[in-house]
C-alpha atoms as a PDB file:
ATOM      1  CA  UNK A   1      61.170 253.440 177.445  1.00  0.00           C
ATOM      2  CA  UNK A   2      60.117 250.020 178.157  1.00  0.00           C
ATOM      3  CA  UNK A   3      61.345 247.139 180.887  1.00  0.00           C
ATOM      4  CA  UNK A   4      63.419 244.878 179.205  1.00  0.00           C
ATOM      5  CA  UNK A   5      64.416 243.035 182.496  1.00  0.00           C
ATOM      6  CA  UNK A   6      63.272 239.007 182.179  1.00  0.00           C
ATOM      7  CA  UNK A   7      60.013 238.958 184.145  1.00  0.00           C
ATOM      8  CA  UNK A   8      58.534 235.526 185.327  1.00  0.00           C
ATOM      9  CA  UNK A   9      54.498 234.735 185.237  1.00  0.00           C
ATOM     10  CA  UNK A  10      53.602 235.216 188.648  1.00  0.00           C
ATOM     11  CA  UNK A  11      50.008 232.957 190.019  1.00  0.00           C
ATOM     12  CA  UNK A  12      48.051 233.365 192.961  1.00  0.00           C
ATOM     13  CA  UNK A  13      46.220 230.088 194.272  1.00  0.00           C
ATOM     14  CA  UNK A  14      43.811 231.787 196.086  1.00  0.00           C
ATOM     15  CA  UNK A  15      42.404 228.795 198.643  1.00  0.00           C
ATOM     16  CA  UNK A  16      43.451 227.884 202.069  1.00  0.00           C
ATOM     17  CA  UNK A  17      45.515 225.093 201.300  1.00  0.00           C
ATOM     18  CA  UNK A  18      45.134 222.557 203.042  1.00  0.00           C
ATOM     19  CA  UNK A  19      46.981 218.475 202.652  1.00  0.00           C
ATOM     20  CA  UNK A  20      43.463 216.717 202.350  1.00  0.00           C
ATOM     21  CA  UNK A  21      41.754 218.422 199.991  1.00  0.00           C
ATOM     22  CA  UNK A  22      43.480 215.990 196.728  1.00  0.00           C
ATOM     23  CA  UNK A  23      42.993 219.187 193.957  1.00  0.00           C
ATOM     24  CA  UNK A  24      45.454 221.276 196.208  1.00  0.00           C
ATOM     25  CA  UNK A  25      48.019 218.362 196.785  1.00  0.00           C
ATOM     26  CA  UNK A  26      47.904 218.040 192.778  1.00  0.00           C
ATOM     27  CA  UNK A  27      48.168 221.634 192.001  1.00  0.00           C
ATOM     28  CA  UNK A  28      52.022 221.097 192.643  1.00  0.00           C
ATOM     29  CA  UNK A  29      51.967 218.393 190.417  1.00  0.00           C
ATOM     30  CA  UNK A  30      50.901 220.130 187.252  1.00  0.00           C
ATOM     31  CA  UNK A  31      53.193 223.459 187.758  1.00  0.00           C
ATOM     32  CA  UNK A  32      55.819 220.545 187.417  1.00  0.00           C
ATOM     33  CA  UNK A  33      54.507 219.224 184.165  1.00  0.00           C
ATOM     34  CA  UNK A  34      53.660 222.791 182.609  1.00  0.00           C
ATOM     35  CA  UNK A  35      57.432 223.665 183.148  1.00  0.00           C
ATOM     36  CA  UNK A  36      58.930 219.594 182.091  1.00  0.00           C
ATOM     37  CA  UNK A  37      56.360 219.295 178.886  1.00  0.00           C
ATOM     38  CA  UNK A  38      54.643 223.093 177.857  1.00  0.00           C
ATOM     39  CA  UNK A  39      58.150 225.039 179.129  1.00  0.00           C
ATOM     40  CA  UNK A  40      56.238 227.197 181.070  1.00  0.00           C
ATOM     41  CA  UNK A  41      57.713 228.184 184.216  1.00  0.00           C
ATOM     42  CA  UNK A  42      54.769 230.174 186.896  1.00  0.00           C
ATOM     43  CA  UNK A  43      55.675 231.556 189.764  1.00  0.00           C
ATOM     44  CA  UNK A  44      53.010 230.453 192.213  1.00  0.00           C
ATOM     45  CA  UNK A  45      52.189 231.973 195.472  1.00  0.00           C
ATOM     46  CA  UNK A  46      49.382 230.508 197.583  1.00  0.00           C
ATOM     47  CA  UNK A  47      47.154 233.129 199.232  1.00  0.00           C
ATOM     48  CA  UNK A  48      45.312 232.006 202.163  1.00  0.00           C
ATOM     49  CA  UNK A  49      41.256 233.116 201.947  1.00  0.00           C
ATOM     50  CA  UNK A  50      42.196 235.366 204.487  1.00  0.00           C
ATOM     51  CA  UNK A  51      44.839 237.671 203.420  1.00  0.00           C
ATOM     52  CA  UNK A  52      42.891 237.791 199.771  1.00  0.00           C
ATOM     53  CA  UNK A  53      41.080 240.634 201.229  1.00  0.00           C
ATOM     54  CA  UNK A  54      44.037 242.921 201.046  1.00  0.00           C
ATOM     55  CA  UNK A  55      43.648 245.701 198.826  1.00  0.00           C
ATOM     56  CA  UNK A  56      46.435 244.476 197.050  1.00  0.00           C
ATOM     57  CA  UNK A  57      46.479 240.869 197.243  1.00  0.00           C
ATOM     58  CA  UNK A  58      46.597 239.721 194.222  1.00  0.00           C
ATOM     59  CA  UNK A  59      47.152 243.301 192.273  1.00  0.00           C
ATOM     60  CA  UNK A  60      50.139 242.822 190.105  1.00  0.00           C
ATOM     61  CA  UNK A  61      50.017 239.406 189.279  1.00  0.00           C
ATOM     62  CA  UNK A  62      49.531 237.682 186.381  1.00  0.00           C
ATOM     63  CA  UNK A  63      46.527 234.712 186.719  1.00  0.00           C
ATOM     64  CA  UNK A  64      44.476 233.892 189.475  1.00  0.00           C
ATOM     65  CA  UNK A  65      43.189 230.825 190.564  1.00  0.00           C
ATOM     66  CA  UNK A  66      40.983 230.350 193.154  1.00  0.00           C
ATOM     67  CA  UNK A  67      41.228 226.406 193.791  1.00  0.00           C
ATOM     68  CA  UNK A  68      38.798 224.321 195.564  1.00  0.00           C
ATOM     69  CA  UNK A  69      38.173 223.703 199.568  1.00  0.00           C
ATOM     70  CA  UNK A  70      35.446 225.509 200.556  1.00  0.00           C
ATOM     71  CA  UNK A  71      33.659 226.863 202.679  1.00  0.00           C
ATOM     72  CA  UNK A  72      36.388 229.107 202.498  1.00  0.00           C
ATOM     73  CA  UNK A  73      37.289 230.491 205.871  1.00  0.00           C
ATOM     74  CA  UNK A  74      37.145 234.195 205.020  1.00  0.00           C
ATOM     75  CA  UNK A  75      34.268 234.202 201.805  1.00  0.00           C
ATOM     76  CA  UNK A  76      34.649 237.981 201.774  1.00  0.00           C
ATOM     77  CA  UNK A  77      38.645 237.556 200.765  1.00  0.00           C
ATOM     78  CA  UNK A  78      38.097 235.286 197.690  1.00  0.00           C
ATOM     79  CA  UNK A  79      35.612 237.724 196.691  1.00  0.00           C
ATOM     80  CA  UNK A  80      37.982 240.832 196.595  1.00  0.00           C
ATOM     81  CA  UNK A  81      40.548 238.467 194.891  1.00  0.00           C
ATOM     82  CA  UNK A  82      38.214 237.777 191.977  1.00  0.00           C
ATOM     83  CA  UNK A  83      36.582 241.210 191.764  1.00  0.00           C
ATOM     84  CA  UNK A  84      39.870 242.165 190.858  1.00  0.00           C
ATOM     85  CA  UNK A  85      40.908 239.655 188.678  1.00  0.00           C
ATOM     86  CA  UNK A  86      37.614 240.095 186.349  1.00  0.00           C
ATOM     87  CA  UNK A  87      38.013 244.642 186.805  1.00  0.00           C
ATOM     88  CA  UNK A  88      42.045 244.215 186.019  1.00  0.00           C
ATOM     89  CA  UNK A  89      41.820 242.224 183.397  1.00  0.00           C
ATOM     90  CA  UNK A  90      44.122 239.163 185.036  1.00  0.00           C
ATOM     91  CA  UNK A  91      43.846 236.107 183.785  1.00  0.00           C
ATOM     92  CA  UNK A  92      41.103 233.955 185.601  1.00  0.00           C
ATOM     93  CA  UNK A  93      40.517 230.562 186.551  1.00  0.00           C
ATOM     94  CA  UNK A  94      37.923 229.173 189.148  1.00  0.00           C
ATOM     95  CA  UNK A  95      37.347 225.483 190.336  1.00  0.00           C
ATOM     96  CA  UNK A  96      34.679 223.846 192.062  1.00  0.00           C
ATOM     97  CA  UNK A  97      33.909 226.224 194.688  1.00  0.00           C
ATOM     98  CA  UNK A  98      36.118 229.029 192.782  1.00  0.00           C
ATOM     99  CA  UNK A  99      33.557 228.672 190.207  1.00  0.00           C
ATOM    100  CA  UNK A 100      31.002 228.932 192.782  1.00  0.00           C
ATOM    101  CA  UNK A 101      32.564 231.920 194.384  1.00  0.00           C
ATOM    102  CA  UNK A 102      33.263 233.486 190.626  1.00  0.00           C
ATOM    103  CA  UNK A 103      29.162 233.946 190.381  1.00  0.00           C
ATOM    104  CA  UNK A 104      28.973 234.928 193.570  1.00  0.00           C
ATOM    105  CA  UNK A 105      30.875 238.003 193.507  1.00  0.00           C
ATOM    106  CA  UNK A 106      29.435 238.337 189.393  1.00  0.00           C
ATOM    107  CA  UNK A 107      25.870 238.195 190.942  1.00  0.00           C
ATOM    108  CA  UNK A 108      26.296 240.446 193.984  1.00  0.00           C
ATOM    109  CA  UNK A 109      28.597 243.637 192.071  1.00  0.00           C
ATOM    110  CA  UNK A 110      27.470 243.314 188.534  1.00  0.00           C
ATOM    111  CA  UNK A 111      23.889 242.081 188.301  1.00  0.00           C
ATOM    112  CA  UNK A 112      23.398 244.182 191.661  1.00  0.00           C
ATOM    113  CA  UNK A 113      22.053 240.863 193.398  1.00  0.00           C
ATOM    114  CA  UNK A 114      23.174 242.126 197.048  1.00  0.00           C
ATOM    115  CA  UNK A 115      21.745 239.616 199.128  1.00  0.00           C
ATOM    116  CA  UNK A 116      22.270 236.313 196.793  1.00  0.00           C
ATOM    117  CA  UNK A 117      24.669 233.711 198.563  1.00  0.00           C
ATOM    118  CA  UNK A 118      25.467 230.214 199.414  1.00  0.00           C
ATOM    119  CA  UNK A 119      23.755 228.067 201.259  1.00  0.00           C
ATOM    120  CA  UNK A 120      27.315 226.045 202.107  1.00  0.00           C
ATOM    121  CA  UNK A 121      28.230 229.483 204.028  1.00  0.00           C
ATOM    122  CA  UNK A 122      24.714 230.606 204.899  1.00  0.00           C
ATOM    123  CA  UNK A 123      22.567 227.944 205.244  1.00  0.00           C
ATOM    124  CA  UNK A 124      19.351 230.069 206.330  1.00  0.00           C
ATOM    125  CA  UNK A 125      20.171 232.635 203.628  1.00  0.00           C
ATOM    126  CA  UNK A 126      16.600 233.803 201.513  1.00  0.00           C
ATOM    127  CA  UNK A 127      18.147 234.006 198.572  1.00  0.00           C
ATOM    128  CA  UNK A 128      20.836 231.372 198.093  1.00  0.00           C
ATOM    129  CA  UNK A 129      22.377 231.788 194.138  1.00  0.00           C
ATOM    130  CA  UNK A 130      24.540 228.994 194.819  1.00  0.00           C
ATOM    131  CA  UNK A 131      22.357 225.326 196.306  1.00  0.00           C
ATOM    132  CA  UNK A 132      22.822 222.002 197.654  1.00  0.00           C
ATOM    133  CA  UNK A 133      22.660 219.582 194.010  1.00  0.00           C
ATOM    134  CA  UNK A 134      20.015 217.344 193.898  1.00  0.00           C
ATOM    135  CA  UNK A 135      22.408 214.641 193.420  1.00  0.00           C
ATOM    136  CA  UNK A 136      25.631 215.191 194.616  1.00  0.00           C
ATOM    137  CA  UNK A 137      28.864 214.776 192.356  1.00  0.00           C
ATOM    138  CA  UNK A 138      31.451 214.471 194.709  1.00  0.00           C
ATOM    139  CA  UNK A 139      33.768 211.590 193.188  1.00  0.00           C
ATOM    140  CA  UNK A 140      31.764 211.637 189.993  1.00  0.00           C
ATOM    141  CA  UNK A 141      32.931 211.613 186.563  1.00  0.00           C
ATOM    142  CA  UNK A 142      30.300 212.953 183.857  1.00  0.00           C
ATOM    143  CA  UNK A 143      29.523 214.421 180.616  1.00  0.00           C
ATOM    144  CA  UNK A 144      30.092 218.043 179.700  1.00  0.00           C
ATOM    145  CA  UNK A 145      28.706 219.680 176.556  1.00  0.00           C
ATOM    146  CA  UNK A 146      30.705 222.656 175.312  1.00  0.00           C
ATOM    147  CA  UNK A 147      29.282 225.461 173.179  1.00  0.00           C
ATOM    148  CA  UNK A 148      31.115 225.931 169.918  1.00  0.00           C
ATOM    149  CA  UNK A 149      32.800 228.971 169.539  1.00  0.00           C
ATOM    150  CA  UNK A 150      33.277 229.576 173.235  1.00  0.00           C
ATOM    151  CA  UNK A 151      36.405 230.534 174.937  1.00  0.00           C
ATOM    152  CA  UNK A 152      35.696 226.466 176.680  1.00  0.00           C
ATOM    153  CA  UNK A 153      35.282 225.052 173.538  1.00  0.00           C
ATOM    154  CA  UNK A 154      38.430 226.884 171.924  1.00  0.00           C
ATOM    155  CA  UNK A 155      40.094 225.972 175.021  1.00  0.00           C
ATOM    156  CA  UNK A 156      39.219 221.960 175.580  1.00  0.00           C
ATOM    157  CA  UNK A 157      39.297 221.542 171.672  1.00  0.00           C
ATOM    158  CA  UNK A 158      36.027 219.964 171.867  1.00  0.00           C
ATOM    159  CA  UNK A 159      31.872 219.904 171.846  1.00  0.00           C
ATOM    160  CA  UNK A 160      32.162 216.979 174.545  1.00  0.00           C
ATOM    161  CA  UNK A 161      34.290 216.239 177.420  1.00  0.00           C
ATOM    162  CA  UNK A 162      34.386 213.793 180.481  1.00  0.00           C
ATOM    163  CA  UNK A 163      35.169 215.450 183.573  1.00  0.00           C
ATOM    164  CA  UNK A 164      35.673 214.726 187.074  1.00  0.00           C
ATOM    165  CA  UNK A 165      34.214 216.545 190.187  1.00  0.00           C
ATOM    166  CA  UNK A 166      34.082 216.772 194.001  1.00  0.00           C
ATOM    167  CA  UNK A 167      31.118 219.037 194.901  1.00  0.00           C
ATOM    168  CA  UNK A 168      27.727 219.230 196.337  1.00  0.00           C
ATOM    169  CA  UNK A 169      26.513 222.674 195.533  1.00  0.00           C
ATOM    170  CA  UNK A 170      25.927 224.781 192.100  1.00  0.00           C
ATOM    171  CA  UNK A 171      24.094 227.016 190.550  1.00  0.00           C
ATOM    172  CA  UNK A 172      20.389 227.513 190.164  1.00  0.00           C
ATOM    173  CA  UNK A 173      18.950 230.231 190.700  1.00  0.00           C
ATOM    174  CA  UNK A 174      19.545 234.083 188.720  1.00  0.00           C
ATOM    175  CA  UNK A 175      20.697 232.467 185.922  1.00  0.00           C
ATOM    176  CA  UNK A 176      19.223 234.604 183.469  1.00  0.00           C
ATOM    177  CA  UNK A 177      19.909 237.499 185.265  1.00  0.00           C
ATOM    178  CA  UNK A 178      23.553 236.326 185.071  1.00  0.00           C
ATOM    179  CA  UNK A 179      23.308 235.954 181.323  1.00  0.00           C
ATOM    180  CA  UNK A 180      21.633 239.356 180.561  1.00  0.00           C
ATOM    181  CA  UNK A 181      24.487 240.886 182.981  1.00  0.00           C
ATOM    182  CA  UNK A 182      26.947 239.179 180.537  1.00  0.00           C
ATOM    183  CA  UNK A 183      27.929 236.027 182.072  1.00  0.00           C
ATOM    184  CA  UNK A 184      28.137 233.397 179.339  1.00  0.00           C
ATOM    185  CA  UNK A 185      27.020 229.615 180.315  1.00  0.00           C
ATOM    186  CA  UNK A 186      29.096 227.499 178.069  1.00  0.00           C
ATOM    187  CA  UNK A 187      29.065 224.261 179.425  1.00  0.00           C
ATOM    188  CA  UNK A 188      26.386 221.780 180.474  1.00  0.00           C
ATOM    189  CA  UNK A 189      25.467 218.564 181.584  1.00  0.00           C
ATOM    190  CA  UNK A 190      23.590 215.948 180.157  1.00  0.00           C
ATOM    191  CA  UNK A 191      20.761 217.347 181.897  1.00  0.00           C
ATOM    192  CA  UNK A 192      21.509 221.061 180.935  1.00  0.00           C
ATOM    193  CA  UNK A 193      22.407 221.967 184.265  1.00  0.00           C
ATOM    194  CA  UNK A 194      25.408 225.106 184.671  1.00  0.00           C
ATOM    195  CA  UNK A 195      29.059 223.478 184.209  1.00  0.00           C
ATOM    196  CA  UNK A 196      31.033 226.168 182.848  1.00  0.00           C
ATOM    197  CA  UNK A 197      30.745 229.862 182.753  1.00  0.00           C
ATOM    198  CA  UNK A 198      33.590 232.264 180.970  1.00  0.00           C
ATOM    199  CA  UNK A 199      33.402 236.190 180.436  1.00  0.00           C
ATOM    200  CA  UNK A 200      33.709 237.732 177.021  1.00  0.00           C
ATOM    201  CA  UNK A 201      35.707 240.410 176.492  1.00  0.00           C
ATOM    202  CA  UNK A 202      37.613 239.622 179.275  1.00  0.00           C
ATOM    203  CA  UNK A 203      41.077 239.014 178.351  1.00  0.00           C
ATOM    204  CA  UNK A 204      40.846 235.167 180.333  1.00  0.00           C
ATOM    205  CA  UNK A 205      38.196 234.638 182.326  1.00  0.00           C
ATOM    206  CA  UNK A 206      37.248 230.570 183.148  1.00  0.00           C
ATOM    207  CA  UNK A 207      35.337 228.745 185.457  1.00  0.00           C
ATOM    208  CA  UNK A 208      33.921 224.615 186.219  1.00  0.00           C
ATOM    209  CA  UNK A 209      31.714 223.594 188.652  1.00  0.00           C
ATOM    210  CA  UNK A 210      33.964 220.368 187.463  1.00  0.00           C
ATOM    211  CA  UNK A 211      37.802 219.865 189.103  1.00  0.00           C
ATOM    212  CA  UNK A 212      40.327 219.680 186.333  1.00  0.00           C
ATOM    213  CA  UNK A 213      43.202 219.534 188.803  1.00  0.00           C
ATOM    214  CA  UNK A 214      41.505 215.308 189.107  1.00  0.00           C
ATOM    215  CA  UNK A 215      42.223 214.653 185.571  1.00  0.00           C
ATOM    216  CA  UNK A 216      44.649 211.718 185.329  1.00  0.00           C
ATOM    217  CA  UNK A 217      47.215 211.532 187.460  1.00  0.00           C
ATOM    218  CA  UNK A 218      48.863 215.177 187.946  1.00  0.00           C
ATOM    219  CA  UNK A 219      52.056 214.226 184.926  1.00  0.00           C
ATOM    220  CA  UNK A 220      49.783 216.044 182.078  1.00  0.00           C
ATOM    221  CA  UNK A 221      47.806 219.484 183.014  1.00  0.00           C
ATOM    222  CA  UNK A 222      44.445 219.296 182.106  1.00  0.00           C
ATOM    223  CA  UNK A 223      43.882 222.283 178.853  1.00  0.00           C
ATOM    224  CA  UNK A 224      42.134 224.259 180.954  1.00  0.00           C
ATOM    225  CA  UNK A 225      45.283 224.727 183.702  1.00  0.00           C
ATOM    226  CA  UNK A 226      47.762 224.991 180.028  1.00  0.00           C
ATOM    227  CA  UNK A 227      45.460 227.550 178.750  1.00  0.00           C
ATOM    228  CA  UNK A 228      45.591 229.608 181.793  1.00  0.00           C
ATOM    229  CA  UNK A 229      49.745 228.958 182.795  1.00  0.00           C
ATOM    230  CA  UNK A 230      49.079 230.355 178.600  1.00  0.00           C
ATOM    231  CA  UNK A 231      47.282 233.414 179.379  1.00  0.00           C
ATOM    232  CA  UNK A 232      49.865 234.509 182.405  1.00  0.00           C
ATOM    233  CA  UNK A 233      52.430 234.210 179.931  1.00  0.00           C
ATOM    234  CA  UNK A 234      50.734 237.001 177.432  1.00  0.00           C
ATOM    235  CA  UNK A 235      50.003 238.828 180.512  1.00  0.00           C
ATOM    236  CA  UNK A 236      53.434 238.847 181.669  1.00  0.00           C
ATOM    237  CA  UNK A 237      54.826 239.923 178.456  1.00  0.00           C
ATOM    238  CA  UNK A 238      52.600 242.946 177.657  1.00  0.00           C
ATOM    239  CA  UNK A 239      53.115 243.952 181.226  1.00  0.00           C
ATOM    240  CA  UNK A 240      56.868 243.747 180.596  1.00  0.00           C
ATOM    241  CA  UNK A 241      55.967 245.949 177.475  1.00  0.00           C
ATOM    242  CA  UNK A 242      54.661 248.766 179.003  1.00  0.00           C
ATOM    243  CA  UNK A 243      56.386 251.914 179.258  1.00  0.00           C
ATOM    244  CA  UNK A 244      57.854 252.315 182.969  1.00  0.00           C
END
């Protein structure tokens, strides 16, 4: 038999949320406008970096997204919560340092890059995967080229988008270590640095070193927040459809 019972896409915001950091106080915002303009209605639960550790923390839901504010104070719980987003199959999104913290924990359990880390964390690690930028973009607004046929591209509806960020560490290192691993590298900047980075065959699986919770002004969600408030939807309903 199956569950017929209404069931409501359930989201963890995995982050410790915090009234300064602007992404979190606009995160609100655009639940709001998915429900007033898309119709879709999430059921969000913030889940501090702490309690993300729990074996079952974010088991049973249907997206995760682990917003910006790092360094995180427990690194080790946002890890669990996206090793099980990307081994379940839930629908992903990372931001900013959830981005960071997505090829983190891709690096360390898939590639088999133990002792890879970031330098925001670990400062006097050997091996930091994830650096200080050369420039920093915090409060910048650049450029992002998106590969056609990606999951990105199908998702922003374009080859070229202006984004917004507030960071001052990314990727450089193990990058083609991520790629042979299957990591995909969809977006870059003007300069070909890492912006984006999705997982195929994964059912939704999204990241930006870039902050689309900063888009405008929090009354229209950026696509990549619609196409994952999207992909807890499907997740919802075949999860409703299984037999019980």
């Amino acid at each position: 038999m199956t569950n017929t019972a209404a069931r409501t896409a359930r989201i963890a915001l995995v982050g410790d949320r915090s009234p300064n950091v602007v992404s979190h106080t606009r995160i609100p915002l655009l639940l709001n406008a998915l429900a007033e303009r898309d119709r879709i209605v999430l059921d969000a639960y913030w889940i501090p970096s702490e309690d993300a550790g729990d074996e079952d923390a974010v088991h049973g839901f249907d997206a995760v997204w682990v917003v910006p504010g790092s360094p995180y104070r427990s690194e080790a719980g946002v890890l669990a919560a996206i090793r099980t987003a990307r081994t379940e199959g839930i629908p992903f999104l990372g931001t900013c340092a959830g981005f960071q913290h997505a090829l983190l924990e891709y690096a360390r359990d898939v590639c088999g890059l133990r002792h890879v880390a970031h330098a925001e964390s670990d400062p006097d690690a050997d091996d930091p995967l994830i650096e200080p930028l050369a420039c920093s973009l915090v409060g910048h607004e650049a450029t992002v080229h998106v590969e056609p046929g990606s999951l990105a591209q199908s998702v922003l509806g374009s080859e070229r988008t202006v984004e917004r960020y507030f960071c001052a560490y990314g990727p450089s290192r193990h990058l083609d270590t991520l790629r042979a691993h299957g990591i995909r590298f969809s977006g870059h900047d003007e300069d070909g640095h890492v912006r984006i980075a999705e997982l195929p065959g994964h059912p939704f699986f999204l990241a930006s070193l870039f902050q689309p919770e900063l888009a405008g002004d929090g009354s229209h969600p950026h696509p990549m927040v619609r196409a994952l408030a999207r992909a807890a939807v499907k997740h919802s309903e075949q999860a409703q459809d299984q037999p019980v």
